[in-house]
Protein backbone atom coordinates (compact mmCIF):
# COMPACT_ATOMS: atom_id res chain seq x y z
CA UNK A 1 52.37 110.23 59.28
CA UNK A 2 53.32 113.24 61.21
CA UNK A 3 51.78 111.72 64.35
CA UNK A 4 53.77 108.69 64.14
CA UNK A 5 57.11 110.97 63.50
CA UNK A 6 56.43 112.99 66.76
CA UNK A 7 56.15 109.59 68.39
CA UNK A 8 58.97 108.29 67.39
CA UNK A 9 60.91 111.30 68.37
CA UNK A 10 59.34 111.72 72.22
CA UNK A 11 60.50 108.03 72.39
CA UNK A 12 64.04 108.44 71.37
CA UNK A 13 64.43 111.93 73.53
CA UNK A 14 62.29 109.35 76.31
CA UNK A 15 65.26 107.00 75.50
CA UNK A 16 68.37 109.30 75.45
CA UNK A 17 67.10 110.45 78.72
CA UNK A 18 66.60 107.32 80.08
CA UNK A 19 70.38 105.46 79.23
CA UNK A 20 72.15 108.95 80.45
CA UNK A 21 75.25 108.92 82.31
CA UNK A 22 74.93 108.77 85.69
CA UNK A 23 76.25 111.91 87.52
CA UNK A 24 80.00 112.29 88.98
CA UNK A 25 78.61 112.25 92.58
CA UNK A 26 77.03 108.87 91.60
CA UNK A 27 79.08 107.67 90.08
CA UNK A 28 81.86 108.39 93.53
CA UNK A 29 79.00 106.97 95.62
CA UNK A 30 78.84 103.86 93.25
CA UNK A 31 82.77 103.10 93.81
CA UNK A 32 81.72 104.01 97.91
CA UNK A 33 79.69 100.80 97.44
CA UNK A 34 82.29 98.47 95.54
CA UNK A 35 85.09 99.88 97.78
CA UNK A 36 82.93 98.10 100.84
CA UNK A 37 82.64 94.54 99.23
CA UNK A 38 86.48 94.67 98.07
CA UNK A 39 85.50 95.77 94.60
CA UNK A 40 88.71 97.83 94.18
CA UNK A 41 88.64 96.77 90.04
CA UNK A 42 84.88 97.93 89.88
CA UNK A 43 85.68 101.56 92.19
CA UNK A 44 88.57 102.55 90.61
CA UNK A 45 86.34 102.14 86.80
CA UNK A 46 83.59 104.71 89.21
CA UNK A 47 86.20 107.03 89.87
CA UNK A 48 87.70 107.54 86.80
CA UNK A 49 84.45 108.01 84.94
CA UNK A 50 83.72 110.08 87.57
CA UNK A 51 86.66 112.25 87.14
CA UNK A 52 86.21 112.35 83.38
CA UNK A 53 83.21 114.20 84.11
CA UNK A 54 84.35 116.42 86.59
CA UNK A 55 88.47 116.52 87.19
CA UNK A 56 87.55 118.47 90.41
CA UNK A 57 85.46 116.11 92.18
CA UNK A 58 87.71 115.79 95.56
CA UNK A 59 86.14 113.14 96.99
CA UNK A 60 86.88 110.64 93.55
CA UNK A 61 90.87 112.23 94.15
CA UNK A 62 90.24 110.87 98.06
CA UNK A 63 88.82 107.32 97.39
CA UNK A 64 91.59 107.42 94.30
CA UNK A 65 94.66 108.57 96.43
CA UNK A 66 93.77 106.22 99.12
CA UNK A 67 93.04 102.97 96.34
CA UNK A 68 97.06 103.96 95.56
CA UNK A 69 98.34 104.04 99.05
CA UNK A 70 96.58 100.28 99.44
CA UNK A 71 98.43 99.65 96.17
CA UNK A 72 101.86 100.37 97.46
CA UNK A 73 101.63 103.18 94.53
CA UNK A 74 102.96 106.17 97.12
CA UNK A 75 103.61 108.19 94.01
CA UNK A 76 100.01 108.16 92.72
CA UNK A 77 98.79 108.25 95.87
CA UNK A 78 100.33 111.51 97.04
CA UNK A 79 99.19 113.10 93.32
CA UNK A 80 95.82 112.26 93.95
CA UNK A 81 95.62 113.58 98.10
CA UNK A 82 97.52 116.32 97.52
CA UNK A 83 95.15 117.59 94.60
CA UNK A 84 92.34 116.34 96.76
CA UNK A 85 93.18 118.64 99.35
CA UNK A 86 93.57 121.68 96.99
CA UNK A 87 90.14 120.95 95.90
CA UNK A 88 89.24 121.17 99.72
CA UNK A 89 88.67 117.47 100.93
CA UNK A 90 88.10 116.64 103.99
CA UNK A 91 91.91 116.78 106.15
CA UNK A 92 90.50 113.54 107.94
CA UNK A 93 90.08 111.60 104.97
CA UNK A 94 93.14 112.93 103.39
CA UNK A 95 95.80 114.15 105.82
CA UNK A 96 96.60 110.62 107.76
CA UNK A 97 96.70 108.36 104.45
CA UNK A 98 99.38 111.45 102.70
CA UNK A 99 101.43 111.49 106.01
CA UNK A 100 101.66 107.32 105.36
CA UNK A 101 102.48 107.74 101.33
CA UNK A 102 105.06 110.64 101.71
CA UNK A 103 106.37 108.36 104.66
CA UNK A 104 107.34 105.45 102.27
CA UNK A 105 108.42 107.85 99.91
CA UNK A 106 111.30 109.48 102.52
CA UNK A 107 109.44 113.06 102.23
CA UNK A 108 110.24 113.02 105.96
CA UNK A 109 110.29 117.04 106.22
CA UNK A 110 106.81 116.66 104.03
CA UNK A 111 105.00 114.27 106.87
CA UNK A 112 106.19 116.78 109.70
CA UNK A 113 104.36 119.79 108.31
CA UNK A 114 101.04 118.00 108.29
CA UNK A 115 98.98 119.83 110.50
CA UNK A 116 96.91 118.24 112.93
CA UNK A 117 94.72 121.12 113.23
CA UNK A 118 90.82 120.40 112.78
CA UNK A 119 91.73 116.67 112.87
CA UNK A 120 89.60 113.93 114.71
CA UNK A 121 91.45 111.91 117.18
CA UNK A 122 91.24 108.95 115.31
CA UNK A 123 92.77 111.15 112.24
CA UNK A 124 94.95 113.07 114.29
CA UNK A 125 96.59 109.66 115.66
CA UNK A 126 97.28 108.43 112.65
CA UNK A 127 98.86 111.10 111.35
CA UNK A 128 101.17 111.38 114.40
CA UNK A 129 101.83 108.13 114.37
CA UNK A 130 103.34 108.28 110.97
CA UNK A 131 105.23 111.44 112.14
CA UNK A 132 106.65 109.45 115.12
CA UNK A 133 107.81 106.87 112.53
CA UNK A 134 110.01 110.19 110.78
CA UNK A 135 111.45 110.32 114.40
CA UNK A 136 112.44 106.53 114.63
CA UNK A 137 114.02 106.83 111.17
CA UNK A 138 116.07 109.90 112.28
CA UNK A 139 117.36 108.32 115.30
CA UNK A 140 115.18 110.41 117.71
CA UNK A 141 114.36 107.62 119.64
CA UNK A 142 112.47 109.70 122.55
CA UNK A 143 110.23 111.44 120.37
CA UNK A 144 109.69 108.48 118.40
CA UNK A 145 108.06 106.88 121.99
CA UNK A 146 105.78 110.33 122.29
CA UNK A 147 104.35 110.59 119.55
CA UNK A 148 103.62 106.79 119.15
CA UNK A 149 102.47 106.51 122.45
CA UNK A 150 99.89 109.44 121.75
CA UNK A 151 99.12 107.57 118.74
CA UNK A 152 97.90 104.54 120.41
CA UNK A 153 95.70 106.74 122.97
CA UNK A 154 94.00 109.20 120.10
CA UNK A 155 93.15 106.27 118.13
CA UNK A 156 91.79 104.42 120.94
CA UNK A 157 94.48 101.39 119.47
CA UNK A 158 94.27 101.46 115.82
CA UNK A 159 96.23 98.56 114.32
CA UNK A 160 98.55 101.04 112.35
CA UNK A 161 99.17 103.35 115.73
CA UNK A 162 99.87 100.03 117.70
CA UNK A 163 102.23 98.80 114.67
CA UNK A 164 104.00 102.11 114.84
CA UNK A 165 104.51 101.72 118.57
CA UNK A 166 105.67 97.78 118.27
CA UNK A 167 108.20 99.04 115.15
CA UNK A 168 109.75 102.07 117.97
CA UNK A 169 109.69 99.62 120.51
CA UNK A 170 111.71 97.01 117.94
CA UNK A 171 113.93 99.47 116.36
CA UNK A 172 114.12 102.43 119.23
CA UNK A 173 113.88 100.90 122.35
CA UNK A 174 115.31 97.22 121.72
CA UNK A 175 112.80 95.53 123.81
CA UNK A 176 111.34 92.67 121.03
CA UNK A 177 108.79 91.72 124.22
CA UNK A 178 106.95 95.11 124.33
CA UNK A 179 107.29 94.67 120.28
CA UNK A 180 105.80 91.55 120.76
CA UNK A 181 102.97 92.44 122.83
CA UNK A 182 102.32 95.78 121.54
CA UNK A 183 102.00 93.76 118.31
CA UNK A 184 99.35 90.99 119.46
CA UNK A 185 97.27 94.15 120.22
CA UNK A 186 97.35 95.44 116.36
CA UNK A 187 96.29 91.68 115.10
CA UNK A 188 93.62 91.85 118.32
CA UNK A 189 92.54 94.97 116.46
CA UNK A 190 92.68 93.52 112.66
CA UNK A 191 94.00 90.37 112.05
CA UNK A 192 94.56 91.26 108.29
CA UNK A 193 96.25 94.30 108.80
CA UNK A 194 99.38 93.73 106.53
CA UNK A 195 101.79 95.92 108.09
CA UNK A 196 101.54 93.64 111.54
CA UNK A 197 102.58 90.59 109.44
CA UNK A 198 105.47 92.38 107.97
CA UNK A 199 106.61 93.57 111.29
CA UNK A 200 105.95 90.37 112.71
CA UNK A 201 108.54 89.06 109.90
CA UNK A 202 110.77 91.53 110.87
CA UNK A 203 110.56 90.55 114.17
CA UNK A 204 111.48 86.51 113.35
CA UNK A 205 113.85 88.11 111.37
CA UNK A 206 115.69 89.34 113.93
CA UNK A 207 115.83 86.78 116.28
CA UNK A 208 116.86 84.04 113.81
CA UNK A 209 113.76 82.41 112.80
CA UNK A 210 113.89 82.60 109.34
CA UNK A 211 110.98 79.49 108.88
CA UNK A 212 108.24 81.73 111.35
CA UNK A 213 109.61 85.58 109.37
CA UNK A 214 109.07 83.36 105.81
CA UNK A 215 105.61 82.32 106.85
CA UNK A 216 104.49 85.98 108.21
CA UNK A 217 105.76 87.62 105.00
CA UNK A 218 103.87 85.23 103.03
CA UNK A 219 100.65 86.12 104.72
CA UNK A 220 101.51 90.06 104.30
CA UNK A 221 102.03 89.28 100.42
CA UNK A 222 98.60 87.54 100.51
CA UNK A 223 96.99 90.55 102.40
CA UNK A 224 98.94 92.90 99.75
CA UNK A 225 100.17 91.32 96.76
CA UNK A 226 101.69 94.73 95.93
CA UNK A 227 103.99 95.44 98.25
CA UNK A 228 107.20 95.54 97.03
CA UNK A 229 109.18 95.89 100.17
CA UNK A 230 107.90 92.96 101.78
CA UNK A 231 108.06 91.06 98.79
CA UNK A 232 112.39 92.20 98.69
CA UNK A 233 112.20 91.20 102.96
CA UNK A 234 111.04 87.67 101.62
CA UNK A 235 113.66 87.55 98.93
CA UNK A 236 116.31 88.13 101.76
CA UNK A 237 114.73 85.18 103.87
CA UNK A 238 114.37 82.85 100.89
CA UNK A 239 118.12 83.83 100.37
CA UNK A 240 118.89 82.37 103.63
CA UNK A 241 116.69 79.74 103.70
CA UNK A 242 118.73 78.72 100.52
CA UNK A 243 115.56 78.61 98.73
CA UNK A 244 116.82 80.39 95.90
CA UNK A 245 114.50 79.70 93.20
CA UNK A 246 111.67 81.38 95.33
CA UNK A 247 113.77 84.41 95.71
CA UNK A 248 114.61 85.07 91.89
CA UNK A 249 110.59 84.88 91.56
CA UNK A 250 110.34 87.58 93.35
CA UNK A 251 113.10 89.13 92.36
CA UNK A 252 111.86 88.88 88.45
CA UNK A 253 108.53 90.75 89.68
CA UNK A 254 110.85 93.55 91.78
CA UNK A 255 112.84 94.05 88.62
CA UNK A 256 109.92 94.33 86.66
CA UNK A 257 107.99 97.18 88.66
CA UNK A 258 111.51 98.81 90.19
CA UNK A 259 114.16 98.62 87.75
CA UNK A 260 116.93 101.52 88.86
CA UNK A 261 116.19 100.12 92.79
CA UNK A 262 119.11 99.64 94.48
CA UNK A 263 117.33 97.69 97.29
CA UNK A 264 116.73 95.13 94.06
CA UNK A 265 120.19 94.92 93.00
CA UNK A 266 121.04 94.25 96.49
CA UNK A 267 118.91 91.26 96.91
CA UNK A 268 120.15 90.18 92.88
CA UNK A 269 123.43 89.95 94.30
CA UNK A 270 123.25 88.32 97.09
CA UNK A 271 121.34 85.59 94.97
CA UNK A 272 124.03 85.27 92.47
CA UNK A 273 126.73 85.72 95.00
CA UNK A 274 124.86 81.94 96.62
CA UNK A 275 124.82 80.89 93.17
CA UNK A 276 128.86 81.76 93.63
CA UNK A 277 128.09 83.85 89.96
CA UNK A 278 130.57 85.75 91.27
CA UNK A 279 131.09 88.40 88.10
CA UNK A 280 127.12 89.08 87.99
CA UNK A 281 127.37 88.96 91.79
CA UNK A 282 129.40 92.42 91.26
CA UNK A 283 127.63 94.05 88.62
CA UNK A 284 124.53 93.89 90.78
CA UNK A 285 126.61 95.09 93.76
CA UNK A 286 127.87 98.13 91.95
CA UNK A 287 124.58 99.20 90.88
CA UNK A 288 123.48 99.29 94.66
CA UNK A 289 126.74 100.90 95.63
CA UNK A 290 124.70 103.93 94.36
CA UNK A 291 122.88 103.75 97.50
CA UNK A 292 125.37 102.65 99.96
CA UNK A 293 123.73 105.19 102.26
CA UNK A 294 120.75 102.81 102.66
CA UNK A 295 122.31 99.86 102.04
CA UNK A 296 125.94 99.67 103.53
CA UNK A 297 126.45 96.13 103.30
CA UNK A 298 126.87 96.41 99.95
CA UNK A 299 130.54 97.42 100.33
CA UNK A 300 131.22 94.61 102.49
CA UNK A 301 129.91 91.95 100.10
CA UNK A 302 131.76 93.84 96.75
CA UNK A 303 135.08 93.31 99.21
CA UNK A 304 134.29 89.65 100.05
CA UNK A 305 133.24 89.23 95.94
CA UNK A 306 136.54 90.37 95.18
CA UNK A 307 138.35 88.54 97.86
CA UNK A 308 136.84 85.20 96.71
CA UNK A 309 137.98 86.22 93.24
CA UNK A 310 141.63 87.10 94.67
CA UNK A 311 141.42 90.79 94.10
CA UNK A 312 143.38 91.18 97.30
CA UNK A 313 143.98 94.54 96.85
CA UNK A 314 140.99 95.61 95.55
CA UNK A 315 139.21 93.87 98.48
CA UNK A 316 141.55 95.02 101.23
CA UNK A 317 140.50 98.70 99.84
CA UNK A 318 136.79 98.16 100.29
CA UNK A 319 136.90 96.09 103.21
CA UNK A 320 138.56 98.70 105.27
CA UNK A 321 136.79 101.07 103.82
CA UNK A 322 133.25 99.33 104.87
CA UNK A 323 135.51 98.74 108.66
CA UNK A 324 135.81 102.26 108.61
CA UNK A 325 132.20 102.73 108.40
CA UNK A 326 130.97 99.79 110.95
CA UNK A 327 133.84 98.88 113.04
CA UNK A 328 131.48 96.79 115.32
CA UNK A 329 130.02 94.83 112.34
CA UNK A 330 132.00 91.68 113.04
CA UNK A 331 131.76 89.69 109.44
CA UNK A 332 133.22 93.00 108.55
CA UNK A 333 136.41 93.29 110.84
CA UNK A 334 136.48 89.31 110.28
CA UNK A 335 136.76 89.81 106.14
CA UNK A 336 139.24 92.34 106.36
CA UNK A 337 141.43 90.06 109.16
CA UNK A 338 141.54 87.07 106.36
CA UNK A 339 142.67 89.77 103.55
CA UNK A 340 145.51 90.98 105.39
CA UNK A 341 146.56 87.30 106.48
CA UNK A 342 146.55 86.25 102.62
CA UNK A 343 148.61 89.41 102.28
CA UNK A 344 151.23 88.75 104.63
CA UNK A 345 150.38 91.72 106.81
CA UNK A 346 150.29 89.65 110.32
CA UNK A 347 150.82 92.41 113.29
CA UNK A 348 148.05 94.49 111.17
CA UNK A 349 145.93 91.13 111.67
CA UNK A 350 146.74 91.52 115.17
CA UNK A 351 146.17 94.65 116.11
CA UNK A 352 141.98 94.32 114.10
CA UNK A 353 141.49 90.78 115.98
CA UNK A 354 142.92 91.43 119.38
CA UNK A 355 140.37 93.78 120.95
CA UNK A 356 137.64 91.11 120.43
CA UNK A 357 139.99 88.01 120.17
CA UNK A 358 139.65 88.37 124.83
CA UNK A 359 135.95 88.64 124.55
CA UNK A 360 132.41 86.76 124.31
CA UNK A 361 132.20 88.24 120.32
CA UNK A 362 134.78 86.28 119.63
CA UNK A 363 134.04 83.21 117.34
CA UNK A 364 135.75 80.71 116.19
CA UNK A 365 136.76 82.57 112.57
CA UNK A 366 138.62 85.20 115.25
CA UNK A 367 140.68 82.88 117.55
CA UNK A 368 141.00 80.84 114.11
CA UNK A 369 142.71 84.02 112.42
CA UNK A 370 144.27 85.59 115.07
CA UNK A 371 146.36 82.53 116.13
CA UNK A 372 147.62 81.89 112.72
CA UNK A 373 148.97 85.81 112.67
CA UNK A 374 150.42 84.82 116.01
CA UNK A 375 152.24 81.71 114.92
CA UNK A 376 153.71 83.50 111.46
CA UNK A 377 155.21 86.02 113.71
CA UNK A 378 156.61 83.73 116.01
CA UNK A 379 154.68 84.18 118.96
CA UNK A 380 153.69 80.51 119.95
CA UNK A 381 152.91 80.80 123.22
CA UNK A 382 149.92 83.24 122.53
CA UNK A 383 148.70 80.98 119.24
CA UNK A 384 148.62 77.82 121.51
CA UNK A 385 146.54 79.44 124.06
CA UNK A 386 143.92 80.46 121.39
CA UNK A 387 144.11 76.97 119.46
CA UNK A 388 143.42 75.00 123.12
CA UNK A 389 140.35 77.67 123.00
CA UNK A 390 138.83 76.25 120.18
CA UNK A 391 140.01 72.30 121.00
CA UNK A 392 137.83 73.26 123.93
CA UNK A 393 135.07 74.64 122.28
CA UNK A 394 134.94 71.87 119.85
CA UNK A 395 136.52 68.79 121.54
CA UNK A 396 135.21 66.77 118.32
CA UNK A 397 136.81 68.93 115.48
CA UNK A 398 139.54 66.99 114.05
CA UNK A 399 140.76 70.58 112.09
CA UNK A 400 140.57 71.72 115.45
CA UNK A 401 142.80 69.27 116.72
CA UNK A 402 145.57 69.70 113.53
CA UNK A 403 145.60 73.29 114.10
CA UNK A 404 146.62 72.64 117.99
CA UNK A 405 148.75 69.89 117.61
CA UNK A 406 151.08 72.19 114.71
CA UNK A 407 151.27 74.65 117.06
CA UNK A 408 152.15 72.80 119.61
CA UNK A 409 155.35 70.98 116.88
CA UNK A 410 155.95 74.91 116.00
CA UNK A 411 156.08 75.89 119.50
CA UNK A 412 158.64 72.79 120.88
CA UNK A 413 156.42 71.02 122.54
CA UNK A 414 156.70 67.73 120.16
CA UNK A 415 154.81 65.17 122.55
CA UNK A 416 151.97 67.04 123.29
CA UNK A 417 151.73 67.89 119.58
CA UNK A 418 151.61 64.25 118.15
CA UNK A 419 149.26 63.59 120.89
CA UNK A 420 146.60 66.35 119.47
CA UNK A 421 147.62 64.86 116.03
CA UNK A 422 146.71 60.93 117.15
CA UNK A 423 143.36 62.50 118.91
CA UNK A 424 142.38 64.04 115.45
CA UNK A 425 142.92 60.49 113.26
CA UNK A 426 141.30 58.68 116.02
CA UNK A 427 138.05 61.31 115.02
CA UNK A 428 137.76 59.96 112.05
CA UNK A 429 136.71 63.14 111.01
CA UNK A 430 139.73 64.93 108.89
CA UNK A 431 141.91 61.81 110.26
CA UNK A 432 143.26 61.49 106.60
CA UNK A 433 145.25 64.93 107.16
CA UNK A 434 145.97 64.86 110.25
CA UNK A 435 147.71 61.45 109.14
CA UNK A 436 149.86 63.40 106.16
CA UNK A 437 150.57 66.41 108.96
CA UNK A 438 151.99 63.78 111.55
CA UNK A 439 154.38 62.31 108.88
CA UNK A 440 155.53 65.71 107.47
CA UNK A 441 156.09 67.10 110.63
CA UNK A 442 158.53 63.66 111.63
CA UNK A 443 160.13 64.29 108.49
CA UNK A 444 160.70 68.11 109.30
CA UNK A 445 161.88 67.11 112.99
CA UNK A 446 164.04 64.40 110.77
CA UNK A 447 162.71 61.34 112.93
CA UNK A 448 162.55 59.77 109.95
CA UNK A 449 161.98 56.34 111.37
CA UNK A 450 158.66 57.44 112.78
CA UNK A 451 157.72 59.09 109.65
CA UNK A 452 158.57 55.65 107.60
CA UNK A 453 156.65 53.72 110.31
CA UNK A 454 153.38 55.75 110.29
CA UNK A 455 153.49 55.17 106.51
């Protein structure tokens, strides 16, 4: 009896010994392992075990910190490095991945005092390549070009130095080839680097092709589901693409994970302000008037919400004070024209659309506006000249046509008016007015025997 009772309790202490908890430092190298077949679910279970045992374990904080950062989870991910590097990590396997979190986070002064001392090159260009992206945000468009530059050579042409350079060369520099080609070189160095297929999008963006910026924002989001900002960028595109449905998808997941963002209430507005839900259209926009600093187009789209609404005054307020702001931003000098013409205020409307009405900027919406103001304050000659611009520019436009052929009645010159008028019912197009202008305007010249003959 006692034998069996001593071997019954070397094979439970054989047992207990046997099912024991792996140790922190395998359990770190365990997540190592799942971290290199994609495994993220499996490393991150490693590392926290691993961290239960021992909350000092810097190397579990480094696979951790950098897990976040892949995440889009800057916040956890500069916890977890920064506590890492207290517990004396290794600066190469902490300092370039912080310098990228506290970059998306705006800690701008934060990614400057990284030190590159004791760095690798391939570390050490990282990390200045995230510190020449603090330079491109500030404006410092020369540095910006250094440090990228260096970047690229230190890092022998790491995908994230050579998207660094493409976004300075984009942004800085204004040159979308060397973008372009700088670029190719990232997705030559790894094809599934998400940031490339963001800036790629940005890129499309930019140049008006809002079909080739949907389709590399879609492959980002299937590189990193988690990203908000690329997932807002698509929401924009969507928005223009009128595919509106896609963009309150995403928007219901932004809201969801960021719900004080401005950047969010942005893109909510601009979804209800297609869906002409005006009222919401506003509430969203006031919420990301509390970030006008980043996003200043939200002024300009709370005056045109209002204007649409007739708020004139309200609108004239905001739109001049968004002018104020961005006097080149045409839309902008545009909105605030059209206010002041509803408002009677015509020489004002002059004096905003004349130092663009004389040049290539000037659209149609300008001549449009500015040779109204000119015909309510009785300068015809000057309207007529603008409204034979746009006959020109659009030879088929029936409106076109009307508009010319009432200046030309307000201006005198009744034959050449009622031949403008007969060219814009022979269109077709708008021929119905332009049939209802030419009789008013016999009536108003009281050749009322033309007027009862065109009936």
């Amino acid at each position: 009896m006692k034998k069996n009772l001593i071997l019954s309790f070397l094979l439970s202490l054989f047992l207990l010994t046997g099912c024991s908890q792996p140790s922190d430092e395998q359990q770190v190298e365990n997540a190592r392992q799942f971290l290199q077949k994609g495994d993220v679910k499996a490393a991150l279970i490693e590392l926290k075990n691993s961290l239960q045992q021992n909350p000092e374990n810097s190397q579990a904080r480094v696979y951790l910190g950098q897990i976040y950062l892949d995440a889009s989870n800057f916040a956890a991910a500069e916890k977890e490095l920064k506590r890492a590097i207290d517990l004396g990590a290794d600066p190469n396997q902490t300092h370039p991945y912080l310098a990228r979190a506290m970059l998306q986070l705006r800690k701008l002064d934060e990614v400057m005092a990284l030190s590159e001392d004791a760095l690798t090159d391939p570390a050490k260009g990282d990390l200045i390549a995230s510190q020449g992206l603090v330079h491109l945000i500030r404006g410092e468009q020369r540095k910006a070009a250094e440090f990228t530059e260096r970047a690229v050579s230190l890092t022998g042409g790491s995908a994230y130095a050579l998207v660094a350079r493409a976004s300075v060369y984009m942004l800085g520099e204004r040159s979308i080839d060397k973008a372009r080609e700088t670029l190719s070189r990232a997705f030559e160095s790894d094809r599934n680097f998400a940031p490339a297929w963001s800036l790629l999008g940005d890129i499309e963006a930019s140049q008006k092709n809002p079909e080739k910026a949907l389709e590399a924002y879609d492959r980002a989001l299937e590189l990193e589901p988690t990203n908000l900002t690329v997932r807002n960028k698509r929401v924009t595109i969507n928005i223009l693409l009128n595919n509106l449905k896609k963009a309150q998808y995403d928007l219901d997941i932004l809201k969801k994970q960021l719900p004080d963002n401005p950047g969010v209430h942005f893109s909510q507005g601009l979804v209800y302000l297609a869906q002409k839900k005006l009222e919401d259209a506003k509430s969203a926009f006031d919420l990301a008037l509390l970030a006008r600093d980043r996003y200043p187009m939200t002024l300009y789209y709370i005056a045109l919400v209002n204007y649409m609404q007739g708020n004139l005054a309200q609108a004239e307020t905001q739109a001049e004070q968004f002018y104020a702001g961005h006097p080149d931003h045409l839309p902008g000098r545009k909105l605030l024209a059209d206010i002041m013409y509803r408002q009677g205020e015509y020489q004002e409307v002059s004096s905003l659309l004349e130092p663009v009405g004389a040049t290539s900027e000037a659209d149609d919406g300008v001549l449009n506006i500015l040779a109204k103001s000119y015909l309510k304050q009785g300068k015809t000659a000057e309207a007529i000249a603008l409204l034979k611009q746009l006959v020109e520019r659009n030879p088929s436009s029936a409106e076109a046509r009307i508009q010319l052929g009432s200046g030309l009645l307000s201006g005198g010159k009744e034959t050449e008016g009622f031949i403008e008028l007969e060219k814009a019912i022979a269109s077709g197009d708008g021929g119905q007015q332009a049939e209802v202008y030419r009789v008013l305007s016999y009536i108003q010249l009281k050749r009322l025997d033309n007027a009862w003959i065109k009936l």
